[in-house]
Protein backbone atom coordinates (compact mmCIF):
# COMPACT_ATOMS: atom_id res chain seq x y z
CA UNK A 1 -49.43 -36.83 -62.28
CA UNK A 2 -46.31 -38.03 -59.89
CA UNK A 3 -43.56 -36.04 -61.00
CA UNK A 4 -41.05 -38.92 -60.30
CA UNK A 5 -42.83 -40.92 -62.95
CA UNK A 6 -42.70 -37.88 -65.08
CA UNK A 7 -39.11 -37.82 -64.29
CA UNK A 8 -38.21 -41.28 -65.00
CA UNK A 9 -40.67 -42.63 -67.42
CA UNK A 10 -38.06 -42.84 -70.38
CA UNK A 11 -36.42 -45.35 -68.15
CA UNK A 12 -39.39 -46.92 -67.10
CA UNK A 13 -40.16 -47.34 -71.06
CA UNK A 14 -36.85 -48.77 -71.86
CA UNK A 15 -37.44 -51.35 -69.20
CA UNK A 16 -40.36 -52.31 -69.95
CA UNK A 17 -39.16 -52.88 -73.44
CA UNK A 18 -36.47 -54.64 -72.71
CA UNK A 19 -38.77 -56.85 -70.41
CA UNK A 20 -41.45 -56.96 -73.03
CA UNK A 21 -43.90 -55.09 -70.44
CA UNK A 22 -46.72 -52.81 -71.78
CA UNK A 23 -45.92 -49.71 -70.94
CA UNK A 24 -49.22 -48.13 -72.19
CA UNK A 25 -51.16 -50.45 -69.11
CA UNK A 26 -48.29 -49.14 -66.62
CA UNK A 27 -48.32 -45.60 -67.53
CA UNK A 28 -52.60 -45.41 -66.74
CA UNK A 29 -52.44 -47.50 -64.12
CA UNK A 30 -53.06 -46.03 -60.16
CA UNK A 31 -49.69 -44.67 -58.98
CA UNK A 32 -48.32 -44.01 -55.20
CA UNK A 33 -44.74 -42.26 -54.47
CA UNK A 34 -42.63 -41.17 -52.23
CA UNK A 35 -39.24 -39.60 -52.49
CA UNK A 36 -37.45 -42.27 -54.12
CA UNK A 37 -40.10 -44.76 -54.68
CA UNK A 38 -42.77 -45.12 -57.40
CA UNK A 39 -45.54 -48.35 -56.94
CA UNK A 40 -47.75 -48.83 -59.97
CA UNK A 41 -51.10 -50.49 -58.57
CA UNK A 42 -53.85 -52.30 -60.37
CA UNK A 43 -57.57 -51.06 -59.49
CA UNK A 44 -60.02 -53.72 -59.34
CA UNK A 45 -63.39 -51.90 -60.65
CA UNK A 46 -66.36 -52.59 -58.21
CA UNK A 47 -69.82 -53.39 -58.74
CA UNK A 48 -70.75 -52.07 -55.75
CA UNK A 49 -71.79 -48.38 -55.09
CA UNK A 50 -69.07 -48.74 -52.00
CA UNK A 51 -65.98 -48.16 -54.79
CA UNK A 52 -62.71 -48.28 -53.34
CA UNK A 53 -64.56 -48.31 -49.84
CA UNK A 54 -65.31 -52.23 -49.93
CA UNK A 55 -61.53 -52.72 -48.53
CA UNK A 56 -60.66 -54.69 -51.62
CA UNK A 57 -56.71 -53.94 -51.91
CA UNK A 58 -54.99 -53.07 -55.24
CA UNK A 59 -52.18 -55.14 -56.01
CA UNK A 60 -48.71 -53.66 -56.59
CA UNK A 61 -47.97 -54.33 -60.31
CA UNK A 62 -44.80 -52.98 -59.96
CA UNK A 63 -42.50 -51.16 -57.56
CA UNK A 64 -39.30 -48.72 -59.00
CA UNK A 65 -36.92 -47.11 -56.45
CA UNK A 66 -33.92 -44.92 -57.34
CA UNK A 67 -30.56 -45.95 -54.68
CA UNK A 68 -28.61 -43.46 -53.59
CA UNK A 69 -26.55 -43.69 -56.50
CA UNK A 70 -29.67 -42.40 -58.63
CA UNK A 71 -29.96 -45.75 -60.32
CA UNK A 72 -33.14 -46.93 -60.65
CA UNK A 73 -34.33 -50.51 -59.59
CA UNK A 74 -37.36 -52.33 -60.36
CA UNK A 75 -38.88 -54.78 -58.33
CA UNK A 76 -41.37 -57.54 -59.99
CA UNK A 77 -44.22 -58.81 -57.79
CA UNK A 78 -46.61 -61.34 -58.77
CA UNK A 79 -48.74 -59.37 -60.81
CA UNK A 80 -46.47 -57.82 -63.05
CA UNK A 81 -46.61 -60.88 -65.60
CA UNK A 82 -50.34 -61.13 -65.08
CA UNK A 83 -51.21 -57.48 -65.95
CA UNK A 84 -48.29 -55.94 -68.17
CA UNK A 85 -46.23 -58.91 -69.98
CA UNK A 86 -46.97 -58.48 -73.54
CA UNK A 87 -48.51 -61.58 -75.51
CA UNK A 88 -46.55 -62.72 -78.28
């Protein structure tokens, strides 16, 4: 597991509250890091035997960076509604 998620994922929880986002999807979804950046990524299961070999990209769901000031900011792409937005 990425340790910055485990680091920030009470934050990431009150967003996605507050932005009526399903934190359950987020939370198993694929997740890259760096140092101050977390991307959650949606993988698209093949039916191929190639897997994640048939160059099909993930798309970024969502993308949280902490600034220098150790705020953190989350950046919406166009598949954040699509996979996370709860239905009400």
């Amino acid at each position: 597991m990425c340790k910055l998620f485990e680091e920030w994922s009470e934050e990431i929880k009150e967003y996605c509250a507050k932005h009526n986002l399903n934190f359950d999807i987020l939370k198993s979804m694929l997740i890259s890091w760096n140092n101050t950046t977390v991307m959650f990524s949606y993988c698209v299961p093949s039916d191929s035997d190639d897997g994640l070999y048939d160059d099909t990209p993930s798309p970024v769901i969502l993308i949280v960076q902490k600034t220098e000031k150790g705020n953190l900011i989350f950046e919406h792409t166009e598949y954040t509604d699509l996979y996370l937005k709860k239905v009400v």
